[in-house]
PDB file of N, CA and C in Angstrom:
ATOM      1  N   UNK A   1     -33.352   6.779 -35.316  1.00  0.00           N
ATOM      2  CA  UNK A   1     -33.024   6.328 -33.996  1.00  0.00           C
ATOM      3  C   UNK A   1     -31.585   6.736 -33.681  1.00  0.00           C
ATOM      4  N   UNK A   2     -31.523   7.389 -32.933  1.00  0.00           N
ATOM      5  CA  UNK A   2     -30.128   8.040 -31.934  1.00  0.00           C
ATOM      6  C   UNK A   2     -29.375   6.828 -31.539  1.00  0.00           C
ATOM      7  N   UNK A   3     -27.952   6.554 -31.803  1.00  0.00           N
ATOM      8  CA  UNK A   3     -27.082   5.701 -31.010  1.00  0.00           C
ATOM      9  C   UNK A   3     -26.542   6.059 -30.208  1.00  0.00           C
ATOM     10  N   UNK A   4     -26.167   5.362 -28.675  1.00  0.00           N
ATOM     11  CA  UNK A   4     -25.215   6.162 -28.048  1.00  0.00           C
ATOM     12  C   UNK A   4     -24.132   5.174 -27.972  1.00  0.00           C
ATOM     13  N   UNK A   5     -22.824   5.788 -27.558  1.00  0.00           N
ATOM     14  CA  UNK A   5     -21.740   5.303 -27.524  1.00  0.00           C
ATOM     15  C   UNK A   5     -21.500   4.535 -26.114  1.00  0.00           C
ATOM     16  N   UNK A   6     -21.230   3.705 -26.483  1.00  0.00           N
ATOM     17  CA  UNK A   6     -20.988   2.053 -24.630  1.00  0.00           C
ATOM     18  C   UNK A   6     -19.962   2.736 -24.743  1.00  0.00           C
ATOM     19  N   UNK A   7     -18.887   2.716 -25.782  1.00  0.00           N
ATOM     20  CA  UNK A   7     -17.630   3.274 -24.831  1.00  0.00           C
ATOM     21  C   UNK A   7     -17.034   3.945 -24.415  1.00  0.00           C
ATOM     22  N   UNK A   8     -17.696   5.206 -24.825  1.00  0.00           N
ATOM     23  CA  UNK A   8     -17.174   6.475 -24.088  1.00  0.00           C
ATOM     24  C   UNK A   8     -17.988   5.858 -22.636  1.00  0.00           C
ATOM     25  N   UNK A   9     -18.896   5.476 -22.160  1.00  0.00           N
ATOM     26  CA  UNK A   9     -19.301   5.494 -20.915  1.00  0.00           C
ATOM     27  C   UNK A   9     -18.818   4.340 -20.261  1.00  0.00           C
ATOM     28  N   UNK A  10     -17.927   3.693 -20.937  1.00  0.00           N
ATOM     29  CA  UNK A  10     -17.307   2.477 -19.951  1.00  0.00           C
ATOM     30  C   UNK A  10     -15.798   3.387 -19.523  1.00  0.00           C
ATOM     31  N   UNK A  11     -15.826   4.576 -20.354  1.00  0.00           N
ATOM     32  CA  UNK A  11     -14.473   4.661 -19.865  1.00  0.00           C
ATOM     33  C   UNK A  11     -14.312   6.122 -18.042  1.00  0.00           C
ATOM     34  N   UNK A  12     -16.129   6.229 -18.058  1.00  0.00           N
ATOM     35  CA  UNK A  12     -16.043   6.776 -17.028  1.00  0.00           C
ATOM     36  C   UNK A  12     -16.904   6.188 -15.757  1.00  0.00           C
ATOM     37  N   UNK A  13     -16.759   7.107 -14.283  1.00  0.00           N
ATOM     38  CA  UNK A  13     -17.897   6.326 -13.516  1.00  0.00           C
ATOM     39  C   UNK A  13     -19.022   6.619 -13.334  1.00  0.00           C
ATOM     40  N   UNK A  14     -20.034   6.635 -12.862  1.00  0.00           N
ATOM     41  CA  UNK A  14     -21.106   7.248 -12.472  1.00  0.00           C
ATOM     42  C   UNK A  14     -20.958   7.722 -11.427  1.00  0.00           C
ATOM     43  N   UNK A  15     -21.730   9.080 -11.174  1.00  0.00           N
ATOM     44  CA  UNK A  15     -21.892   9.816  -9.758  1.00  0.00           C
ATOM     45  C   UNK A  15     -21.496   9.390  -8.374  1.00  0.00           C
ATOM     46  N   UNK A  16     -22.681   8.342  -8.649  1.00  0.00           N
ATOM     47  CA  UNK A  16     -23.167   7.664  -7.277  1.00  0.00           C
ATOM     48  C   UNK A  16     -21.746   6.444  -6.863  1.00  0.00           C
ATOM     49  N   UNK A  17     -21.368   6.181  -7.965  1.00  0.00           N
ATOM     50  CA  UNK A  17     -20.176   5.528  -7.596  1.00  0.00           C
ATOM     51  C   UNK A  17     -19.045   5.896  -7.094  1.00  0.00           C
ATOM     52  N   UNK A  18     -18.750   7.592  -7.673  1.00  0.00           N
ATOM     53  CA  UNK A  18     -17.829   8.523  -6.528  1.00  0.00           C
ATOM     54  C   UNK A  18     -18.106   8.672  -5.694  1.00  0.00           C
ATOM     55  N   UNK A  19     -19.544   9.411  -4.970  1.00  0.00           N
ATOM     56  CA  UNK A  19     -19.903   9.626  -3.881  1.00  0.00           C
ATOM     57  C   UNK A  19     -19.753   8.017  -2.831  1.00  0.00           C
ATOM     58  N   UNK A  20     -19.650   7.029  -3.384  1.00  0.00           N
ATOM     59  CA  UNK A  20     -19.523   5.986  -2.783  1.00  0.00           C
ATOM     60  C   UNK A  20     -18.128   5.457  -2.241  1.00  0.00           C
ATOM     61  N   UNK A  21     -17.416   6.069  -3.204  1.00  0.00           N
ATOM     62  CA  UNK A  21     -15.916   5.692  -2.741  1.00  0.00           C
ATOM     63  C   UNK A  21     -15.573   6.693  -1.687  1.00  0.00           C
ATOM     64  N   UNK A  22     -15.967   8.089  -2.456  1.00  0.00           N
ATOM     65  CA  UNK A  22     -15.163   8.800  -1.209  1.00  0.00           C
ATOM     66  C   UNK A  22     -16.240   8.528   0.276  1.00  0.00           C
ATOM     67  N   UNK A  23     -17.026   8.157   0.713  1.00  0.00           N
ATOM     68  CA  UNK A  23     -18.045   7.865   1.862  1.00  0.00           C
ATOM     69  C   UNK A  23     -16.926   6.361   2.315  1.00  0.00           C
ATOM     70  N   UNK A  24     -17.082   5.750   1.648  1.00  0.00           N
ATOM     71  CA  UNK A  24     -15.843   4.457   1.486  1.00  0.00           C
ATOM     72  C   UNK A  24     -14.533   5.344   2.275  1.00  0.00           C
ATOM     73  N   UNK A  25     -13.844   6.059   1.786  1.00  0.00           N
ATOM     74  CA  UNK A  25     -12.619   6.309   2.045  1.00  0.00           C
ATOM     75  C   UNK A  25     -12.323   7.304   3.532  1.00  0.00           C
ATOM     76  N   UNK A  26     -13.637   8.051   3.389  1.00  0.00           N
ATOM     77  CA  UNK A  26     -14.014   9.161   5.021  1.00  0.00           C
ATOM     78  C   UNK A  26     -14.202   7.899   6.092  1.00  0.00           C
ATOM     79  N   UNK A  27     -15.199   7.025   5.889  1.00  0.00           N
ATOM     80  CA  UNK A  27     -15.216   5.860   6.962  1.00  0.00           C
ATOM     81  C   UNK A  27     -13.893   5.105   7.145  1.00  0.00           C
ATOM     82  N   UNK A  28     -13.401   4.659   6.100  1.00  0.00           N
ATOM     83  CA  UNK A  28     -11.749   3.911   6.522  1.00  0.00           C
ATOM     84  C   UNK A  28     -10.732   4.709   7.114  1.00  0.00           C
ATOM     85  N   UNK A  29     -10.344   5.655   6.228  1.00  0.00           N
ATOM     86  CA  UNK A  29      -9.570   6.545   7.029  1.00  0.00           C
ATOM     87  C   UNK A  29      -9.951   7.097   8.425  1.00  0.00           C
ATOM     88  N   UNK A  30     -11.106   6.939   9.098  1.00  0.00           N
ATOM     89  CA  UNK A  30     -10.961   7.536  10.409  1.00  0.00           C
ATOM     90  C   UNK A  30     -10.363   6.206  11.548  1.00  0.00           C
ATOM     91  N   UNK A  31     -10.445   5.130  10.534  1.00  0.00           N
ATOM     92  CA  UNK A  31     -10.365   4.747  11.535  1.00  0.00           C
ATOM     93  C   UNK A  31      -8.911   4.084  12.349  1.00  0.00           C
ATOM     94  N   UNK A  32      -8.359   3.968  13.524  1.00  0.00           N
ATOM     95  CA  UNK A  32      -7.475   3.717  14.597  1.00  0.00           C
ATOM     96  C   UNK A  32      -7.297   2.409  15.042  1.00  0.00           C
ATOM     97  N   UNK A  33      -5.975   1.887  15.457  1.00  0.00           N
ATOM     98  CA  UNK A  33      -6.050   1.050  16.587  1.00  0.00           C
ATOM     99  C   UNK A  33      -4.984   1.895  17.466  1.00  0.00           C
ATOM    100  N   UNK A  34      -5.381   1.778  18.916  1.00  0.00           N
ATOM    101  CA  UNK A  34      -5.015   2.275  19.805  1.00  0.00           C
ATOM    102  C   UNK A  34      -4.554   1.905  20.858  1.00  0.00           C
ATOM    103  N   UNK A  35      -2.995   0.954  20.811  1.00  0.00           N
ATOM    104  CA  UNK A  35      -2.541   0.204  21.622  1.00  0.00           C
ATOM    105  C   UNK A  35      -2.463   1.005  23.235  1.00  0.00           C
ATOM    106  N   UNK A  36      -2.850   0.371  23.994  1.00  0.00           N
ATOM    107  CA  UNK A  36      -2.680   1.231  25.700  1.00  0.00           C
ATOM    108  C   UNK A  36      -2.005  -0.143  26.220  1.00  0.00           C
ATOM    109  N   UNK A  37      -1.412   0.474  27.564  1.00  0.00           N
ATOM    110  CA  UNK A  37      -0.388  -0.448  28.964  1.00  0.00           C
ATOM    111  C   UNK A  37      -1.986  -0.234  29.287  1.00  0.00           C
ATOM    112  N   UNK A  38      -1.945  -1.261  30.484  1.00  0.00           N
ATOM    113  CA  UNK A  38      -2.887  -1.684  31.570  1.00  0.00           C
ATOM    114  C   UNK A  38      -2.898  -0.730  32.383  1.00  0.00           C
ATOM    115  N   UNK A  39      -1.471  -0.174  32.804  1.00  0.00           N
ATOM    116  CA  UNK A  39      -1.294   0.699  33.670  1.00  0.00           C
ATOM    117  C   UNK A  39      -1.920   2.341  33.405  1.00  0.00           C
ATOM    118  N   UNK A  40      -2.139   2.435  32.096  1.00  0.00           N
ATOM    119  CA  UNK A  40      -2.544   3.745  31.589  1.00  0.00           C
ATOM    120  C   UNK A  40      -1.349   4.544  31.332  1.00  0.00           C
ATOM    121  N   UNK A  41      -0.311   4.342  31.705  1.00  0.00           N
ATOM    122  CA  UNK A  41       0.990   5.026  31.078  1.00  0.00           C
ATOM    123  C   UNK A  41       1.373   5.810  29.750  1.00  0.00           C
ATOM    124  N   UNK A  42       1.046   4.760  28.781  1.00  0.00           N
ATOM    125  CA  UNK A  42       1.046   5.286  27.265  1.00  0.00           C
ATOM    126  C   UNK A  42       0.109   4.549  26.586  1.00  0.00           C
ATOM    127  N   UNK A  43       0.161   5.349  25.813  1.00  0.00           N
ATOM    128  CA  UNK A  43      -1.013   5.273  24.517  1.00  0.00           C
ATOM    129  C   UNK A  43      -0.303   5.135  22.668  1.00  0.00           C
ATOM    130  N   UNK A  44      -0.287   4.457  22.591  1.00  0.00           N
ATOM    131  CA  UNK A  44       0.267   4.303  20.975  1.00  0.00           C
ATOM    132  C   UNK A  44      -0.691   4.401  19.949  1.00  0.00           C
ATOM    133  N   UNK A  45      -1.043   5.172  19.139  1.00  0.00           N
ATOM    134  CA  UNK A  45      -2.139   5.365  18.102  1.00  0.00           C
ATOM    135  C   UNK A  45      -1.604   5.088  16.738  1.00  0.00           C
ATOM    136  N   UNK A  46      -1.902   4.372  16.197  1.00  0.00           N
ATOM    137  CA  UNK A  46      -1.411   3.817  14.474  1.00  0.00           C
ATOM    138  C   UNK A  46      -2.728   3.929  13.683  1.00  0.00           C
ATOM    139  N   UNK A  47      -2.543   4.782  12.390  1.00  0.00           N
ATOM    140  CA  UNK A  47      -3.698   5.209  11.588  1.00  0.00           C
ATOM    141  C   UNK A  47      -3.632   4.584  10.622  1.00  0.00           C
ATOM    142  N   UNK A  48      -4.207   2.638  11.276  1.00  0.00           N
ATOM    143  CA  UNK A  48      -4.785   1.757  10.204  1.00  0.00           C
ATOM    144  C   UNK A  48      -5.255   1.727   8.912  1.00  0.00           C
ATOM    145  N   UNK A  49      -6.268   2.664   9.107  1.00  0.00           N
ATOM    146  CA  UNK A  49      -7.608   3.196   8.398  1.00  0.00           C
ATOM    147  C   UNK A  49      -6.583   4.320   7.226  1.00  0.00           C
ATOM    148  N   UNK A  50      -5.534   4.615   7.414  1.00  0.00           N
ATOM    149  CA  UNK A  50      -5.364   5.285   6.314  1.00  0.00           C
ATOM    150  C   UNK A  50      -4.534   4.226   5.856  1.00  0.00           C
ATOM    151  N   UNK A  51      -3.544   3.445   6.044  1.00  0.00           N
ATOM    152  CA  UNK A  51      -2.910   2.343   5.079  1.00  0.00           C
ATOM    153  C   UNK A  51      -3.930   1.933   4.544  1.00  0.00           C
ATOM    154  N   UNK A  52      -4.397   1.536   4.600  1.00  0.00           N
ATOM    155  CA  UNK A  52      -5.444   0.509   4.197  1.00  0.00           C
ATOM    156  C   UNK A  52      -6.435   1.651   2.949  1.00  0.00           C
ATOM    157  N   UNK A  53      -6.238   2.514   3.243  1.00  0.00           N
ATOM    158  CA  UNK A  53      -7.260   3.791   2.531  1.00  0.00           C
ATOM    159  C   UNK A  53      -5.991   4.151   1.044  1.00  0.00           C
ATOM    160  N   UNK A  54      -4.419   3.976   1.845  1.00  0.00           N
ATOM    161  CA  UNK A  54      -3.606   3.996   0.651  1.00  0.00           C
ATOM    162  C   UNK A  54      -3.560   3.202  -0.185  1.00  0.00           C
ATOM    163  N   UNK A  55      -3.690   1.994   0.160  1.00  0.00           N
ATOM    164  CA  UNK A  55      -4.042   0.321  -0.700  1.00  0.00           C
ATOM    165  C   UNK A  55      -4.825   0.535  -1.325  1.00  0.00           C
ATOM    166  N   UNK A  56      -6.202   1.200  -1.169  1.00  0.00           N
ATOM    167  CA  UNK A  56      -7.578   1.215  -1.971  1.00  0.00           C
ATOM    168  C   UNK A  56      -7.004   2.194  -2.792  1.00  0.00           C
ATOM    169  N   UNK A  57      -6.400   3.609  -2.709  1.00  0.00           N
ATOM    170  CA  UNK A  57      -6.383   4.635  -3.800  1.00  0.00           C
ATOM    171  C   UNK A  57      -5.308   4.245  -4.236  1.00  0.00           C
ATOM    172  N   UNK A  58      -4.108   3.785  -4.191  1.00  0.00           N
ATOM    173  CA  UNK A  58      -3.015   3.401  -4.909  1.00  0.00           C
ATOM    174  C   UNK A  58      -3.539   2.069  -6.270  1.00  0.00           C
ATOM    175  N   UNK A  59      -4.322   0.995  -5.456  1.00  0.00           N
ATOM    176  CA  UNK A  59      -4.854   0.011  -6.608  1.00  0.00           C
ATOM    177  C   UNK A  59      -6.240   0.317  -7.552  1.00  0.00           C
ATOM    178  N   UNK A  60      -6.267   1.561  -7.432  1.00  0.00           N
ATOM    179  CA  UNK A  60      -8.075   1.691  -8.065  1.00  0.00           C
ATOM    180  C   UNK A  60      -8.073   2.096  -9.372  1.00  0.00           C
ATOM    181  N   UNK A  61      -8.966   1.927 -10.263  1.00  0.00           N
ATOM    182  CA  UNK A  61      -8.937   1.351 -11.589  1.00  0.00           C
ATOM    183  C   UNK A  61      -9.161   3.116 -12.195  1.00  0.00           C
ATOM    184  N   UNK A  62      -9.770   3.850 -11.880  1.00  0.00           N
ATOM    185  CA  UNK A  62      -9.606   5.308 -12.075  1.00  0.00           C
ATOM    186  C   UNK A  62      -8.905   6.101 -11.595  1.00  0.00           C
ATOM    187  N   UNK A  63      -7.522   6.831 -11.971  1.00  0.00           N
ATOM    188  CA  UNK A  63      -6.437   7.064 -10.875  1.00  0.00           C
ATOM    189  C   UNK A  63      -6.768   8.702 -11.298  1.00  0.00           C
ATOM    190  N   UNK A  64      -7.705   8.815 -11.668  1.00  0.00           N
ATOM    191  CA  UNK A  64      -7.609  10.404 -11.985  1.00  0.00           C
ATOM    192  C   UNK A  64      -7.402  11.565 -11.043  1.00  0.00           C
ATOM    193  N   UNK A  65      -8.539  11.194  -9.586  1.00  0.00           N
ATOM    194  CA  UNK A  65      -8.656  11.742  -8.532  1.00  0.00           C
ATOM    195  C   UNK A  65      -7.414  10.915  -7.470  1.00  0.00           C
ATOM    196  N   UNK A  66      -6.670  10.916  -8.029  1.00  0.00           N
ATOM    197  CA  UNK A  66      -6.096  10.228  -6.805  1.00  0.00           C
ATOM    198  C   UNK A  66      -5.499  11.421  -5.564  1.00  0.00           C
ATOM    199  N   UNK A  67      -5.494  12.706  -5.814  1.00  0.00           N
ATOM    200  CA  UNK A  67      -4.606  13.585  -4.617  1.00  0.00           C
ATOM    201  C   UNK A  67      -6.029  13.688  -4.221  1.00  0.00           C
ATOM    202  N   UNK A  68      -7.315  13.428  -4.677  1.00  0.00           N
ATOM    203  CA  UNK A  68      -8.870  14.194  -3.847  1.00  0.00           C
ATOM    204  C   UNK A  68      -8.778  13.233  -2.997  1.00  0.00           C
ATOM    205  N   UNK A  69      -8.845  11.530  -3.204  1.00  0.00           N
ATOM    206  CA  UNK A  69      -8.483  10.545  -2.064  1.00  0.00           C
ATOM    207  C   UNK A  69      -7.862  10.652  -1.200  1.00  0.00           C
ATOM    208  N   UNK A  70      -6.529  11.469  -1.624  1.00  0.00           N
ATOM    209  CA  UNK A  70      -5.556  11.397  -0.503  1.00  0.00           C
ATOM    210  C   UNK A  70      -5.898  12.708   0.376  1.00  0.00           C
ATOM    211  N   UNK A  71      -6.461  13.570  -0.092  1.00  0.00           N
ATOM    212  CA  UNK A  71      -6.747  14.617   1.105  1.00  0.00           C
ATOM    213  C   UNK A  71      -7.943  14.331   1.781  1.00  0.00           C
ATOM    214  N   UNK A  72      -8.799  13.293   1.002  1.00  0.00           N
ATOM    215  CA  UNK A  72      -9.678  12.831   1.808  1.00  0.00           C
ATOM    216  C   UNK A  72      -9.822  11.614   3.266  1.00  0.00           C
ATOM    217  N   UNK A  73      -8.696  11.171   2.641  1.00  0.00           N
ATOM    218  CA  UNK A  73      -8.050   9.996   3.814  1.00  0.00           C
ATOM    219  C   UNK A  73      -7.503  11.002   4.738  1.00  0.00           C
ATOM    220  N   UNK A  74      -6.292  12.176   4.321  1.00  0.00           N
ATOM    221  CA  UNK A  74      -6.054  13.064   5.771  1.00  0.00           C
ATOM    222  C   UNK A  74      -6.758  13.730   6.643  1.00  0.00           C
ATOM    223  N   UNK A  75      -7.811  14.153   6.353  1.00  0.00           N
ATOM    224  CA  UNK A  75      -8.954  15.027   6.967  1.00  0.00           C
ATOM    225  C   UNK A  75      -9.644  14.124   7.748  1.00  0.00           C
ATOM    226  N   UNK A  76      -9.792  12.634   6.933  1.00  0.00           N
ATOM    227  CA  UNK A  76     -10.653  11.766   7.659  1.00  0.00           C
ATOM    228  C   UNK A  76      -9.646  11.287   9.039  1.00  0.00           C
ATOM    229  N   UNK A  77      -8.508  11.383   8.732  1.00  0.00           N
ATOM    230  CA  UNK A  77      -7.659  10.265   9.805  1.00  0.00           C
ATOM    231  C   UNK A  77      -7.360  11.226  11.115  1.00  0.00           C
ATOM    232  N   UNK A  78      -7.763  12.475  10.452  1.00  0.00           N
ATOM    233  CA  UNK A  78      -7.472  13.572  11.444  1.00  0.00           C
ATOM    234  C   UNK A  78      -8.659  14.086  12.303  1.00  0.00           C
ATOM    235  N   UNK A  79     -10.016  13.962  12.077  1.00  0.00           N
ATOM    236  CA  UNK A  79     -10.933  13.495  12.737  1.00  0.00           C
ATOM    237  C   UNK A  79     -11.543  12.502  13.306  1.00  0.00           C
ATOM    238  N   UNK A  80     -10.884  11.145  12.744  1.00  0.00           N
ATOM    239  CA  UNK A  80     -10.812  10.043  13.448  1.00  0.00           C
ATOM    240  C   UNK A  80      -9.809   9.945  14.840  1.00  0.00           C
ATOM    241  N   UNK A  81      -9.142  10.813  14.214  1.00  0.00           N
ATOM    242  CA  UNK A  81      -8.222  10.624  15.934  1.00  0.00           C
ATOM    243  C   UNK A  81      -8.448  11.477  17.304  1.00  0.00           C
ATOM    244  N   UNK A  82      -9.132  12.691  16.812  1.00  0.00           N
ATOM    245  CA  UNK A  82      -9.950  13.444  17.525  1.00  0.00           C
ATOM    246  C   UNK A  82     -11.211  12.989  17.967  1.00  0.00           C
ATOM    247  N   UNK A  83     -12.065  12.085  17.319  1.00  0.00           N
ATOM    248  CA  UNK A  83     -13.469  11.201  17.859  1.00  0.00           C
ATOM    249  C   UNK A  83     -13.098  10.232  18.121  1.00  0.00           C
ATOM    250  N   UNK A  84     -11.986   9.595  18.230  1.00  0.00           N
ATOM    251  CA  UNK A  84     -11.499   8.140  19.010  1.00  0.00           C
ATOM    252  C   UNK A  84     -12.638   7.087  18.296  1.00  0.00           C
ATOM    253  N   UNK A  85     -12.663   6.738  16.991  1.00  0.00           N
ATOM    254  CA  UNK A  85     -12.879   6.158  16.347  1.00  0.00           C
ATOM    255  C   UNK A  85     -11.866   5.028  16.176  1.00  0.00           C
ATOM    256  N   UNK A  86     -12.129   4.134  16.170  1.00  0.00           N
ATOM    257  CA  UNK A  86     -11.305   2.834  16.177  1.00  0.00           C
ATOM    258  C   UNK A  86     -11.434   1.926  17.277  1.00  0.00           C
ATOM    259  N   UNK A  87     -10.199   0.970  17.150  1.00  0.00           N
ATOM    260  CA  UNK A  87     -10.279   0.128  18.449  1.00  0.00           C
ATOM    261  C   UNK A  87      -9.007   0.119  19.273  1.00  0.00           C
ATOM    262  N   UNK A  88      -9.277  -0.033  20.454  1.00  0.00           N
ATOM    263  CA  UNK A  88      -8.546   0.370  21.448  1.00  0.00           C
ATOM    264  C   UNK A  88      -8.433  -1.260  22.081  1.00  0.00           C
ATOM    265  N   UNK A  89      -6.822  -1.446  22.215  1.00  0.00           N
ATOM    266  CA  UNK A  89      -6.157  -3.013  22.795  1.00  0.00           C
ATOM    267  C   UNK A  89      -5.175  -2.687  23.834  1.00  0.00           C
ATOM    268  N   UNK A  90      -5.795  -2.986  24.796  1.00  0.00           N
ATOM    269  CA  UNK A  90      -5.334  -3.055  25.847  1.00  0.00           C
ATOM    270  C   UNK A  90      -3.989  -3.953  26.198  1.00  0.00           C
ATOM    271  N   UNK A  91      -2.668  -4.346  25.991  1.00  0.00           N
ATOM    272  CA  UNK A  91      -1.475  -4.654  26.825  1.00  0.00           C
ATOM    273  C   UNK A  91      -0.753  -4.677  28.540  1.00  0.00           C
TER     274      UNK A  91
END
């Protein structure tokens, strides 16, 4: 009977668990809040969705990929601001 080793496989993730973070990290990072005047004057855009995307890859328990996160949060925050993804608060 073949043994396999628990801990070499505790010390990595499974597939489906990357593909999950970074799907995780493309959805957060797009997303915006988008302060506007009443008047329509100006528009202030703050890219929520990537702080919040830095919090997740700065505290995460596998730091191996951490620059693939971070180019994945820019690409995302940069098509989030182009599809006006987020929320928009009116002043």
């Amino acid at each position: 009977m073949a043994k396999t080793n628990k801990k070499a496989a505790k010390g990595s993730e499974l597939d489906s668990v990357y593909v999950l973070k970074l799907v995780m990290y493309i959805i957060v990072g797009s997303l915006w809040v988008r302060f506007k005047a009443q008047n329509g004057n100006f528009n202030i855009p703050v890219p929520i969705g990537l702080l919040i995307g830095l919090l997740f890859a700065w505290h995460e328990h596998f730091q191996i990929d951490r620059k693939i996160e971070y180019a994945i949060l820019l690409v995302a925050m940069v098509v989030g601001f182009w599809s006006g993804i987020g929320l928009s608060v009116l002043w």
